[in-house]
PDB file of N, CA and C in Angstrom:
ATOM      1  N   UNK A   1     -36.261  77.922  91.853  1.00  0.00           N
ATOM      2  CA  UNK A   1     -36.194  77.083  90.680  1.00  0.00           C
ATOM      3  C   UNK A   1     -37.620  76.810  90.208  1.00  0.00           C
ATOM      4  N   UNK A   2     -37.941  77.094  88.796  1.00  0.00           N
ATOM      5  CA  UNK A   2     -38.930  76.373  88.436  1.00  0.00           C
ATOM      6  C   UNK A   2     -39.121  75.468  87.787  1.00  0.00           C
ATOM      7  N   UNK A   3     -40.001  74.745  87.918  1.00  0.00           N
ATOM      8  CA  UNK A   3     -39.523  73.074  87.096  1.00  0.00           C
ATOM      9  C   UNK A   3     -41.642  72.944  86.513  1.00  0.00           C
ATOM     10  N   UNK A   4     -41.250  72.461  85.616  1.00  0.00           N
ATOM     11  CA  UNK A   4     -42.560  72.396  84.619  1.00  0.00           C
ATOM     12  C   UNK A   4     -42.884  71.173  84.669  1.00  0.00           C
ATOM     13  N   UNK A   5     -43.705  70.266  84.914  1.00  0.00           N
ATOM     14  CA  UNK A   5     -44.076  69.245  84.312  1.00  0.00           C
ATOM     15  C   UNK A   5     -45.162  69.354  82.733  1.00  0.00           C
ATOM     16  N   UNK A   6     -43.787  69.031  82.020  1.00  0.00           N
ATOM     17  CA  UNK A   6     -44.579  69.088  80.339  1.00  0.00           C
ATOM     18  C   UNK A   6     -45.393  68.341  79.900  1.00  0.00           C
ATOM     19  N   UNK A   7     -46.119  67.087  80.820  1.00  0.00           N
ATOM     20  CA  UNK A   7     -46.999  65.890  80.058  1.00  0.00           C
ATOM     21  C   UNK A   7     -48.434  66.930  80.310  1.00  0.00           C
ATOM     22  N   UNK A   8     -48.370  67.581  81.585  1.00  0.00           N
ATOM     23  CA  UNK A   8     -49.324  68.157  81.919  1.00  0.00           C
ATOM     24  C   UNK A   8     -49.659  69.525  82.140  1.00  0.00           C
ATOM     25  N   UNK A   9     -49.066  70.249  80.727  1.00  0.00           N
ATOM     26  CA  UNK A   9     -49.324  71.654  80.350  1.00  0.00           C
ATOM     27  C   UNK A   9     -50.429  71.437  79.135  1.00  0.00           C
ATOM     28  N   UNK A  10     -51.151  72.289  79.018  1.00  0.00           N
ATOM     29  CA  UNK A  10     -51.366  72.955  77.196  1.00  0.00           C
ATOM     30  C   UNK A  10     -52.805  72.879  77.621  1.00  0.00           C
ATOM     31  N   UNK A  11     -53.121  73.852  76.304  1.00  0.00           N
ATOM     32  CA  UNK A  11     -54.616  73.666  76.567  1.00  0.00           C
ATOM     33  C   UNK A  11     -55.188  73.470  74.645  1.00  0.00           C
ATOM     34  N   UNK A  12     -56.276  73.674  73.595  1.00  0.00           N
ATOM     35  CA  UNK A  12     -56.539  73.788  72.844  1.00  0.00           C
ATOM     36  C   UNK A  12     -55.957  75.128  72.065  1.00  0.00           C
ATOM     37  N   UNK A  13     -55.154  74.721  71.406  1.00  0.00           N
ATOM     38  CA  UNK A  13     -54.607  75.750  70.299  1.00  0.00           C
ATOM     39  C   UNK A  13     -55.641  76.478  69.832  1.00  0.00           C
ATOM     40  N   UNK A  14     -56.181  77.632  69.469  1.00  0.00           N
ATOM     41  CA  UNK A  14     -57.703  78.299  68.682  1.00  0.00           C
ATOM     42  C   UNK A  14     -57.451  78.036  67.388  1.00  0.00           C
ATOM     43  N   UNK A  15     -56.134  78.363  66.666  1.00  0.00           N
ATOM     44  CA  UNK A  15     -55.509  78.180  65.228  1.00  0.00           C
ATOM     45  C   UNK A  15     -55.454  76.902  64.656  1.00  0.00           C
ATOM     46  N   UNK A  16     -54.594  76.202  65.526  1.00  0.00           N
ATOM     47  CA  UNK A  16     -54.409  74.736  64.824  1.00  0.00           C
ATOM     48  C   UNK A  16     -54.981  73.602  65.449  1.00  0.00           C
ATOM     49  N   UNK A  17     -56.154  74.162  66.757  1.00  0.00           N
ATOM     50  CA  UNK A  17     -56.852  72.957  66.755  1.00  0.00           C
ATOM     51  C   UNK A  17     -56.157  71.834  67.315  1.00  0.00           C
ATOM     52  N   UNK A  18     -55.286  71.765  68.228  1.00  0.00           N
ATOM     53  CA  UNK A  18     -54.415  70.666  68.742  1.00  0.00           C
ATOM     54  C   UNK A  18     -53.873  71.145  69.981  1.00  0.00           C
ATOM     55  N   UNK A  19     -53.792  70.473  71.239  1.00  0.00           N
ATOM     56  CA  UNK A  19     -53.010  70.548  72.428  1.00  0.00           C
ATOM     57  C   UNK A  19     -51.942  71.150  72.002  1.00  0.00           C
ATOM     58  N   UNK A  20     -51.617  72.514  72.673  1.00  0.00           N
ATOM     59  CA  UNK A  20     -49.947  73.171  72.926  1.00  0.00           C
ATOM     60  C   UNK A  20     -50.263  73.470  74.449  1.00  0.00           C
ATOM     61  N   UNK A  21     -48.469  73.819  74.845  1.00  0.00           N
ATOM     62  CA  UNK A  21     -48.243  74.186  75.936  1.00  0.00           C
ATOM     63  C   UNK A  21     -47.406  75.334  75.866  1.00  0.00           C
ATOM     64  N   UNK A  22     -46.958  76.590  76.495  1.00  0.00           N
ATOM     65  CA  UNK A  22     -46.107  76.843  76.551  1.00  0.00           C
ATOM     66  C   UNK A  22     -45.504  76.925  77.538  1.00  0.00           C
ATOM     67  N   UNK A  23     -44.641  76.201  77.420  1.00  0.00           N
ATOM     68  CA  UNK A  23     -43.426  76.352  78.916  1.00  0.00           C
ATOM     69  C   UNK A  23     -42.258  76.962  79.005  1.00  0.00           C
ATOM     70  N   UNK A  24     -41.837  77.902  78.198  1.00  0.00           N
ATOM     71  CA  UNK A  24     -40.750  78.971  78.429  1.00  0.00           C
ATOM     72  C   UNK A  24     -41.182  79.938  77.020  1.00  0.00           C
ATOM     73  N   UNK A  25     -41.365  81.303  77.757  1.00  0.00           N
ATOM     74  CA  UNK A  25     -41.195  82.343  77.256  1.00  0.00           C
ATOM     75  C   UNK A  25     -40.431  83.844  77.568  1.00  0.00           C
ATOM     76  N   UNK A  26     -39.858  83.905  76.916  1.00  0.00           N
ATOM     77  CA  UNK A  26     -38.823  85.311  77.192  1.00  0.00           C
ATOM     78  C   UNK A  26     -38.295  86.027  75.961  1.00  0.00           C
ATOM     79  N   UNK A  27     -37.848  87.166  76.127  1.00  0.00           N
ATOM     80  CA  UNK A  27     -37.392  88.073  75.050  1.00  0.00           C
ATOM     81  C   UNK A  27     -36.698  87.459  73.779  1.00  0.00           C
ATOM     82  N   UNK A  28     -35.766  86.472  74.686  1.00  0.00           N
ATOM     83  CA  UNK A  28     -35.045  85.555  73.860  1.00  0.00           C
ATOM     84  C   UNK A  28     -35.350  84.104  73.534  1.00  0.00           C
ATOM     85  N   UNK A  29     -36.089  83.634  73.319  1.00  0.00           N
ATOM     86  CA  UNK A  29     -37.057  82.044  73.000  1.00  0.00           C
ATOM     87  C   UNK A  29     -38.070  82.092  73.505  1.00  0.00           C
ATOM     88  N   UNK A  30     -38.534  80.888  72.503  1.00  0.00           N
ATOM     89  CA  UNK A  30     -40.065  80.447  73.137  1.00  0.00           C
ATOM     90  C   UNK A  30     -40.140  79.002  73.069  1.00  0.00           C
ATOM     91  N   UNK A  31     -40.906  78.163  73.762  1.00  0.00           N
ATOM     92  CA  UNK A  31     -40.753  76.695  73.908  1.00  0.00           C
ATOM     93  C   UNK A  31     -42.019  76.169  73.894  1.00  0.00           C
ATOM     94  N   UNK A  32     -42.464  75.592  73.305  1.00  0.00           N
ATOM     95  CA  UNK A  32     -43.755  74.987  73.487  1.00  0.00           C
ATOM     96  C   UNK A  32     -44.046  73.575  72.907  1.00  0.00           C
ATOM     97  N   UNK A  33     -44.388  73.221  73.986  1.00  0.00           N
ATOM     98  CA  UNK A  33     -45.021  71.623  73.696  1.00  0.00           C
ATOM     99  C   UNK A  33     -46.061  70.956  72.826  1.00  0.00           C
ATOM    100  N   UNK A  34     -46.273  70.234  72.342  1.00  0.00           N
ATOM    101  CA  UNK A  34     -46.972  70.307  71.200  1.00  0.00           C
ATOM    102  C   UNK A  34     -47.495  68.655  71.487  1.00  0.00           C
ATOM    103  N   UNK A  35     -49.129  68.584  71.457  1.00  0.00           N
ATOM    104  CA  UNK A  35     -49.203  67.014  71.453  1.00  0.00           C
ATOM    105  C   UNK A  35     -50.040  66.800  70.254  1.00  0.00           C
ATOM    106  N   UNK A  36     -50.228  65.339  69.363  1.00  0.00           N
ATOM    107  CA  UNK A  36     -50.757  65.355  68.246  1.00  0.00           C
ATOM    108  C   UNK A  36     -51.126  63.969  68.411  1.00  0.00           C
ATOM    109  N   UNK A  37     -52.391  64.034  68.764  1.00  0.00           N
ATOM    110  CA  UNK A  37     -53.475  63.025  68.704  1.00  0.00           C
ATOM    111  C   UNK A  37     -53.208  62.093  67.140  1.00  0.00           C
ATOM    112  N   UNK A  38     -53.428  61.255  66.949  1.00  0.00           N
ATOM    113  CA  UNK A  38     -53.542  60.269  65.688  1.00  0.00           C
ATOM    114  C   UNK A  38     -54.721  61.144  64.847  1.00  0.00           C
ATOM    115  N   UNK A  39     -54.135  61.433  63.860  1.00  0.00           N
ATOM    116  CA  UNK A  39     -54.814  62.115  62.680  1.00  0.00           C
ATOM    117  C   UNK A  39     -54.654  63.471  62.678  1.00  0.00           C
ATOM    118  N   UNK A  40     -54.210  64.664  63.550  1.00  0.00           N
ATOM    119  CA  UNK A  40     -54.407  65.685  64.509  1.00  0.00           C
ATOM    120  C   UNK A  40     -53.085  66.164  63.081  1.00  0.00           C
ATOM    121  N   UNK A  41     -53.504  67.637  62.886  1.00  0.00           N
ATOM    122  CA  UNK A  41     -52.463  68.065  62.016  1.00  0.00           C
ATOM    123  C   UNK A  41     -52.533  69.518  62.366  1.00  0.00           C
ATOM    124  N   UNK A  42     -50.897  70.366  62.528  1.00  0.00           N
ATOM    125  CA  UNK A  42     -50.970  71.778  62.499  1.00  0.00           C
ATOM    126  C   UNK A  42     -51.453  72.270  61.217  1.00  0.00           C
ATOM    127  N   UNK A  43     -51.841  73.202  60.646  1.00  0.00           N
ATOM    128  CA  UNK A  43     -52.104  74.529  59.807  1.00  0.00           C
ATOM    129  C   UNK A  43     -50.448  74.813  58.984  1.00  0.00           C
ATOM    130  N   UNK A  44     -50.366  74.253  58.191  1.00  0.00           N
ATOM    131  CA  UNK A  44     -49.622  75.213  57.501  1.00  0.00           C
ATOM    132  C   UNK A  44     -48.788  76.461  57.368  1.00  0.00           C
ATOM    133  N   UNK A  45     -47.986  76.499  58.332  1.00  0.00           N
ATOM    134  CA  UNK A  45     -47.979  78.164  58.477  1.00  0.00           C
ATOM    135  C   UNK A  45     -46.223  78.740  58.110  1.00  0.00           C
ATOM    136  N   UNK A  46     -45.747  79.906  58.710  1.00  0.00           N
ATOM    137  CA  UNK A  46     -44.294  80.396  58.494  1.00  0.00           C
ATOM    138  C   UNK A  46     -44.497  81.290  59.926  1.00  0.00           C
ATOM    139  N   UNK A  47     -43.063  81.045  60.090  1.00  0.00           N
ATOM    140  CA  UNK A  47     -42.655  81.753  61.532  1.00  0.00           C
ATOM    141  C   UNK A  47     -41.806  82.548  61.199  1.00  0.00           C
ATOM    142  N   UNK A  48     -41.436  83.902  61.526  1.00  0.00           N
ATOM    143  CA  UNK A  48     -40.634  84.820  61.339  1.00  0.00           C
ATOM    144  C   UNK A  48     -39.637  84.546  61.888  1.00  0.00           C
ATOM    145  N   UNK A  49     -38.764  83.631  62.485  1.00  0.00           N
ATOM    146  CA  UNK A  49     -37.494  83.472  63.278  1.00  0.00           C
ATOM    147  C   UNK A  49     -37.328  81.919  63.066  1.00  0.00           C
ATOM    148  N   UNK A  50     -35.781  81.668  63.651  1.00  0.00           N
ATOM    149  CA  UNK A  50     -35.734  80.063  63.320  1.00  0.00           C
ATOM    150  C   UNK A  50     -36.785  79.119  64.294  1.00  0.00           C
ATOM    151  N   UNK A  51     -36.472  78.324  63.921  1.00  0.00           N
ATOM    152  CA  UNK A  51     -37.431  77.263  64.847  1.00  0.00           C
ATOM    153  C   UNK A  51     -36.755  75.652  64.346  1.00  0.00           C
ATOM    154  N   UNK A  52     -36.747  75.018  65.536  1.00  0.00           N
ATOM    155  CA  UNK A  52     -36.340  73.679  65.953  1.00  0.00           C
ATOM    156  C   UNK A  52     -37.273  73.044  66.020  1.00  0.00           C
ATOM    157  N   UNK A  53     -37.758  71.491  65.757  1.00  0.00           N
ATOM    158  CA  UNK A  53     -38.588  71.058  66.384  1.00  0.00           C
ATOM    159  C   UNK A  53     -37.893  69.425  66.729  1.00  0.00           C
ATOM    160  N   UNK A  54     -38.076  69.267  68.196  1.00  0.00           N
ATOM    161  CA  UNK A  54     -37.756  68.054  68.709  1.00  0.00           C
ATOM    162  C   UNK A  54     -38.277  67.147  69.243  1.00  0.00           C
ATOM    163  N   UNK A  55     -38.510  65.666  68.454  1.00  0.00           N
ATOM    164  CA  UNK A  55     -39.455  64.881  68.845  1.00  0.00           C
ATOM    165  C   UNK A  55     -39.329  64.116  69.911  1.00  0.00           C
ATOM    166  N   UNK A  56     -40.430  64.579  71.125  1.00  0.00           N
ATOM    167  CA  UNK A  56     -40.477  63.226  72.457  1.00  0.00           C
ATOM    168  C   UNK A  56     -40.655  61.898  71.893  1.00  0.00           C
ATOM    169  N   UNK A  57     -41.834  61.847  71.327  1.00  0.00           N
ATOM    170  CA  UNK A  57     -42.528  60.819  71.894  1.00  0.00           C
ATOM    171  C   UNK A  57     -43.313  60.842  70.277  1.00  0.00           C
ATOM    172  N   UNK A  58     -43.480  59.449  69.655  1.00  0.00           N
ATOM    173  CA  UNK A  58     -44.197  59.130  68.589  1.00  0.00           C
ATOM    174  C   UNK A  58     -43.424  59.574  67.052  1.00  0.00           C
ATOM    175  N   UNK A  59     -43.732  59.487  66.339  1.00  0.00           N
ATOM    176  CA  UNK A  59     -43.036  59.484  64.687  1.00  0.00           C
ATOM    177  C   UNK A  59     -44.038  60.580  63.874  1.00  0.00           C
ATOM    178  N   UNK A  60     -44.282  61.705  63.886  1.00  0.00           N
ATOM    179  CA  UNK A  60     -44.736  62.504  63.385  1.00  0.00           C
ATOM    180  C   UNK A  60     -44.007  62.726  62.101  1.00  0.00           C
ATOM    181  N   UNK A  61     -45.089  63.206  61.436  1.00  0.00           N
ATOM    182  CA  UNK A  61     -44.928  63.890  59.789  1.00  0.00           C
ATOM    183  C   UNK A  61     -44.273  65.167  60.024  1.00  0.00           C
ATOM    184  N   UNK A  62     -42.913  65.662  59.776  1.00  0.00           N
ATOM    185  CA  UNK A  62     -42.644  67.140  59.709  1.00  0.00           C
ATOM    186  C   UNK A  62     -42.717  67.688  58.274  1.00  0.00           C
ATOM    187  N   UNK A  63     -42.798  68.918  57.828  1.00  0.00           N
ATOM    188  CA  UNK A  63     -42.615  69.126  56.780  1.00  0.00           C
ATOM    189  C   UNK A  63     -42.088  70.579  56.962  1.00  0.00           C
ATOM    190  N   UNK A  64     -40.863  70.763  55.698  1.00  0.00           N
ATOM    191  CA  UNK A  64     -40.376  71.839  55.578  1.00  0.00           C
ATOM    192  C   UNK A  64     -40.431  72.814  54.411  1.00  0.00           C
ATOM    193  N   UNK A  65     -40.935  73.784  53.887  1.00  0.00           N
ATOM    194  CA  UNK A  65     -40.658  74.052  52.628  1.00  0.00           C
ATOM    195  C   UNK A  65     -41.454  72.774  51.865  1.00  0.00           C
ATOM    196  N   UNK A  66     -40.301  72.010  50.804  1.00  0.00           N
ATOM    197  CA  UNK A  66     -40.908  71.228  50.054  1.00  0.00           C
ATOM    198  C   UNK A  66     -40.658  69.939  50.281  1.00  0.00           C
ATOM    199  N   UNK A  67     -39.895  69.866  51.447  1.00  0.00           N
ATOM    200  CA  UNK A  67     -39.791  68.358  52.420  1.00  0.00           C
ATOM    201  C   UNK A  67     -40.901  68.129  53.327  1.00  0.00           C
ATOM    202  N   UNK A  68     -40.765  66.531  52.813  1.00  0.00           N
ATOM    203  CA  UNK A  68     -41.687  66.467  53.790  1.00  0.00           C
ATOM    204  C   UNK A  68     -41.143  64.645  54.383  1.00  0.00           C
ATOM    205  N   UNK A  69     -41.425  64.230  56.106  1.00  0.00           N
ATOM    206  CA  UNK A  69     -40.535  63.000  56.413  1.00  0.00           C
ATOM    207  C   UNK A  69     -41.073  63.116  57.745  1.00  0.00           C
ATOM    208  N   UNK A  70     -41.413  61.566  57.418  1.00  0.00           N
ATOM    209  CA  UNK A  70     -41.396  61.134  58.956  1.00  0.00           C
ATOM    210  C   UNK A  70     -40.440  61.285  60.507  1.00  0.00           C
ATOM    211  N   UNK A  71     -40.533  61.711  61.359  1.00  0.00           N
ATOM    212  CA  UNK A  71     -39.467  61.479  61.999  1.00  0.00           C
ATOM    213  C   UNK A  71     -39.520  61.080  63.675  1.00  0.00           C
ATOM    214  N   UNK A  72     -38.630  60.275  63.528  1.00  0.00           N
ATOM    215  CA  UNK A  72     -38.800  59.479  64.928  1.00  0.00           C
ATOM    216  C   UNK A  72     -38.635  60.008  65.892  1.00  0.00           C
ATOM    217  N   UNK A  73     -38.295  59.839  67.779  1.00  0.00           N
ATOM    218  CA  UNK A  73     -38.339  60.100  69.051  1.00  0.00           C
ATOM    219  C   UNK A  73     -36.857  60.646  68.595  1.00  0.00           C
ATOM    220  N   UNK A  74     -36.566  61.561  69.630  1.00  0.00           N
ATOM    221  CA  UNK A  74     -34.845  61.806  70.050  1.00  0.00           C
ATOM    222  C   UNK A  74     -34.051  62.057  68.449  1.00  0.00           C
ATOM    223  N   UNK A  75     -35.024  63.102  67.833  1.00  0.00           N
ATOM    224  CA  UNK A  75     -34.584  63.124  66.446  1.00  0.00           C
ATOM    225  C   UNK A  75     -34.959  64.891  66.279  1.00  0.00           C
ATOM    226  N   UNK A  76     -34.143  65.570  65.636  1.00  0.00           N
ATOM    227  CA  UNK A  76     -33.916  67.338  65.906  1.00  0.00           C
ATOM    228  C   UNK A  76     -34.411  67.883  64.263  1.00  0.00           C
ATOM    229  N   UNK A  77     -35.352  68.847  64.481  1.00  0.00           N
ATOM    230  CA  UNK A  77     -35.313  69.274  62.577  1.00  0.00           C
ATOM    231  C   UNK A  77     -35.072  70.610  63.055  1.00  0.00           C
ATOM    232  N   UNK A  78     -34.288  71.129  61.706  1.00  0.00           N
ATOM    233  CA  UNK A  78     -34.629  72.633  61.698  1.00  0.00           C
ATOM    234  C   UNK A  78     -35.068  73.111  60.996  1.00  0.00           C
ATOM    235  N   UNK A  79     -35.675  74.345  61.130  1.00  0.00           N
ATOM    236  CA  UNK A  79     -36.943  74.839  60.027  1.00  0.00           C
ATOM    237  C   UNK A  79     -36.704  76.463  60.286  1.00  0.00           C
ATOM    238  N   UNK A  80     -35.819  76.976  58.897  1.00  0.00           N
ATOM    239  CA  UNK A  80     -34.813  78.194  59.392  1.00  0.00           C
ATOM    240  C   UNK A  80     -36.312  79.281  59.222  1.00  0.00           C
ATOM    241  N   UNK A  81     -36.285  80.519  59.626  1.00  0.00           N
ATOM    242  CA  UNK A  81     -36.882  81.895  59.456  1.00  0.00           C
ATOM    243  C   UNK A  81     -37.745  81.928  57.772  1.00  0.00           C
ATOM    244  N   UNK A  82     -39.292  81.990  58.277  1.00  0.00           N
ATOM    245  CA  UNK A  82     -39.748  82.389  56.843  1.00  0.00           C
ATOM    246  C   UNK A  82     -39.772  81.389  55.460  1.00  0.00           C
ATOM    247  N   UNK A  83     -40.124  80.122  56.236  1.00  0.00           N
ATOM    248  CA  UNK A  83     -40.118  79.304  55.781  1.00  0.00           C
ATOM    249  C   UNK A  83     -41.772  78.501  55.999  1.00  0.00           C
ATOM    250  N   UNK A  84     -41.760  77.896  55.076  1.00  0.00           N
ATOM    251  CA  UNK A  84     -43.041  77.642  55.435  1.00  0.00           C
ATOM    252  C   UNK A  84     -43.150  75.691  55.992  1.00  0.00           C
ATOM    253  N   UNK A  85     -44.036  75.636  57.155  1.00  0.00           N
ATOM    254  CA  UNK A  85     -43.747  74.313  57.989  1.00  0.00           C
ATOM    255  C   UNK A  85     -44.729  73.795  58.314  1.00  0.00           C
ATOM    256  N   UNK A  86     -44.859  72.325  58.502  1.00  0.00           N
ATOM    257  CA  UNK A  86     -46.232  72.205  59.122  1.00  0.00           C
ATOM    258  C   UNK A  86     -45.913  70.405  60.158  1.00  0.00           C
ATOM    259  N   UNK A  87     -46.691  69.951  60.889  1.00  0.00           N
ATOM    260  CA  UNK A  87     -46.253  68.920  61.686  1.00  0.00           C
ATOM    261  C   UNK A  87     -47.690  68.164  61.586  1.00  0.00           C
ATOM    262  N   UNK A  88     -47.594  67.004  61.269  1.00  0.00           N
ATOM    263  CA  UNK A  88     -48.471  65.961  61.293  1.00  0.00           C
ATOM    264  C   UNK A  88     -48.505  64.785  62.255  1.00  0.00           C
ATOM    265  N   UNK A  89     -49.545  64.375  62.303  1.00  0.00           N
ATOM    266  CA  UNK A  89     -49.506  62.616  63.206  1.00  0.00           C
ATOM    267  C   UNK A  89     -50.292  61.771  61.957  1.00  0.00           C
ATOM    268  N   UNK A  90     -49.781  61.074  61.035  1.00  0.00           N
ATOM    269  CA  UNK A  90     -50.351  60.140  60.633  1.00  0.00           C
ATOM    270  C   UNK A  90     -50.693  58.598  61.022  1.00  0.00           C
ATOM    271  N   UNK A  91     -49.893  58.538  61.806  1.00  0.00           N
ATOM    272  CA  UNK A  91     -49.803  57.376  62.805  1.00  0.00           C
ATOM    273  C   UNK A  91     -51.104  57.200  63.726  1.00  0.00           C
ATOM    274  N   UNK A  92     -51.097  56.103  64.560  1.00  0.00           N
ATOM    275  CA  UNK A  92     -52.358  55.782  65.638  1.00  0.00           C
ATOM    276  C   UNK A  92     -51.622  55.938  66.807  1.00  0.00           C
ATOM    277  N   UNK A  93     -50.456  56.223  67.392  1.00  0.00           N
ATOM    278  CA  UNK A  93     -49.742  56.316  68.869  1.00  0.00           C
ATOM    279  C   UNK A  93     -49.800  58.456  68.597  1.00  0.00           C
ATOM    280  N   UNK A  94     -49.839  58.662  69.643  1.00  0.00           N
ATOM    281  CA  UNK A  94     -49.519  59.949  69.854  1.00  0.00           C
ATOM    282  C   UNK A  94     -48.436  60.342  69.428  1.00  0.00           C
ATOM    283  N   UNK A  95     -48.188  61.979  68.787  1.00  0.00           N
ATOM    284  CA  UNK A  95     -47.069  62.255  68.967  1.00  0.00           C
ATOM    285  C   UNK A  95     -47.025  63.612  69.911  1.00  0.00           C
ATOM    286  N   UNK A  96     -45.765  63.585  70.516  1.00  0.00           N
ATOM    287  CA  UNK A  96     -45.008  64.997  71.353  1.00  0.00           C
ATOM    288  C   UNK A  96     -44.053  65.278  70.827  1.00  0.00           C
ATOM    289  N   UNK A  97     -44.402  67.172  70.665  1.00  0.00           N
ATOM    290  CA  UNK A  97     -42.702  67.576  69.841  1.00  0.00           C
ATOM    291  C   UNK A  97     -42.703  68.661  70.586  1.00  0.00           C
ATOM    292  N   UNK A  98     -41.524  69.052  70.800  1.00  0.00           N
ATOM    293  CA  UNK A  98     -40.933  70.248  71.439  1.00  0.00           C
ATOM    294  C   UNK A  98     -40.680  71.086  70.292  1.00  0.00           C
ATOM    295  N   UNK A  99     -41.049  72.483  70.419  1.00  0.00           N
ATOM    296  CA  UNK A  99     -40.910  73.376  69.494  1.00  0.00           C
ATOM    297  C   UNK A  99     -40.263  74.264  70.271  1.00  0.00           C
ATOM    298  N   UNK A 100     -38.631  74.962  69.773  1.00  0.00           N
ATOM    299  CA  UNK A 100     -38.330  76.460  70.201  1.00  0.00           C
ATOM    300  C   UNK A 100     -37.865  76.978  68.712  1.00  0.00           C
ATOM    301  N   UNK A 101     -38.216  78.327  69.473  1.00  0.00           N
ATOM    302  CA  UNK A 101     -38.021  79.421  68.464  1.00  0.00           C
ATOM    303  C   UNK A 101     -36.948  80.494  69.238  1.00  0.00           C
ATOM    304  N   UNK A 102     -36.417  80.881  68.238  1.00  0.00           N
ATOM    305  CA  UNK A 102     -35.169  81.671  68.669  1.00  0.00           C
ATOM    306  C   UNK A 102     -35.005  83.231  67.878  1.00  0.00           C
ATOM    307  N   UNK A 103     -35.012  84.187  68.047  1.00  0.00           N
ATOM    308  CA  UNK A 103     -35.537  84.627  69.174  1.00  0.00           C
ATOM    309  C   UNK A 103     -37.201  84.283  69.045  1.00  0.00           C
ATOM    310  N   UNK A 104     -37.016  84.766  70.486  1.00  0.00           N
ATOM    311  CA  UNK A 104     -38.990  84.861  70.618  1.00  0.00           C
ATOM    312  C   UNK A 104     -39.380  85.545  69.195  1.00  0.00           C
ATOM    313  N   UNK A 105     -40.733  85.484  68.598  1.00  0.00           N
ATOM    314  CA  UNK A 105     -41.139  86.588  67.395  1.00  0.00           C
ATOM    315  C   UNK A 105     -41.868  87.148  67.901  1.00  0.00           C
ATOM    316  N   UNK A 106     -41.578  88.610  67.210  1.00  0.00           N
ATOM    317  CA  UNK A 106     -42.447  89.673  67.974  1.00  0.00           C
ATOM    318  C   UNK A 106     -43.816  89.906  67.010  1.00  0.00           C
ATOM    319  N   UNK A 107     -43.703  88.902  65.524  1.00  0.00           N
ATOM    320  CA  UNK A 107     -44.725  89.186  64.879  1.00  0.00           C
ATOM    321  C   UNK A 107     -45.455  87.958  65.316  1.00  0.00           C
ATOM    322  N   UNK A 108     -46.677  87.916  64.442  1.00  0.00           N
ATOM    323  CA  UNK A 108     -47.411  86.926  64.527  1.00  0.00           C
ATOM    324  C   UNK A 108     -47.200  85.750  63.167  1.00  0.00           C
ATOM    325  N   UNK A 109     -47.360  84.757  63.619  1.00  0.00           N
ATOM    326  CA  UNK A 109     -47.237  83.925  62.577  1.00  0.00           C
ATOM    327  C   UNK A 109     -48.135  83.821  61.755  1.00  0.00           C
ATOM    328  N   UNK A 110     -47.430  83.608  60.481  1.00  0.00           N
ATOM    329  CA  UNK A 110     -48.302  83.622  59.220  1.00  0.00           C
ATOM    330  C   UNK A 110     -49.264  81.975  58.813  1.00  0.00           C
ATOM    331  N   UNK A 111     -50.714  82.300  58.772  1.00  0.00           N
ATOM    332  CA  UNK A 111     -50.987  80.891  58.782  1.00  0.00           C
ATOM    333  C   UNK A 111     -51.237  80.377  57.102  1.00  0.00           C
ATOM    334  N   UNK A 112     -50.646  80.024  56.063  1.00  0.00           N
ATOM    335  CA  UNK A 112     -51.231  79.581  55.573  1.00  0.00           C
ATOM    336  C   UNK A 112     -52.875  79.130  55.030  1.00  0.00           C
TER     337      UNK A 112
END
């Protein structure tokens, strides 16, 4: 069995400049942890496959397309294929979001 402790994965993203982790990767998904310091914002970008993002911990800015919303702990977005997304902390508490993608992408993501 392997068991992850997720508070204490990730290292500096090179792209977006923010703590990720990844803690499951395979043919079929990818999972990665995501922490966002107060002020700390991803890049703009589009993912070639769907993608979920699920918030631990703090009230982060998601944005989808041309939505854009705060969203609290224990709260699910989806952000379908080829879409363009981005995740914020405007807040002063940290935020943690769980990101999977389904399937894994075999391309690279597009950054904005």
């Amino acid at each position: 069995m392997k068991i992850i402790d997720v508070k204490n994965t990730g290292e500096l993203n090179k792209i977006h400049q923010v703590k990720t982790g990844v803690l499951y990767n395979t043919e079929h998904a990818m999972v990665v942890h995501i922490t966002l310091q107060a002020g700390e914002k991803l890049k703009t970008h589009i993912t070639p496959v769907d993608v979920f993002f699920y918030v631990l911990e703090g009230m982060p800015t998601i944005e989808i397309g041309e939505e854009k919303q705060r969203v609290a702990a224990d709260h699910l977005v989806e952000s379908p294929a080829n879409i363009k997304h981005c995740i914020s902390n405007e807040t002063e508490q940290v935020a943690r979001v769980l990101v999977v993608k389904t399937p894994r992408p075999t391309t690279q993501t597009k950054v904005l």
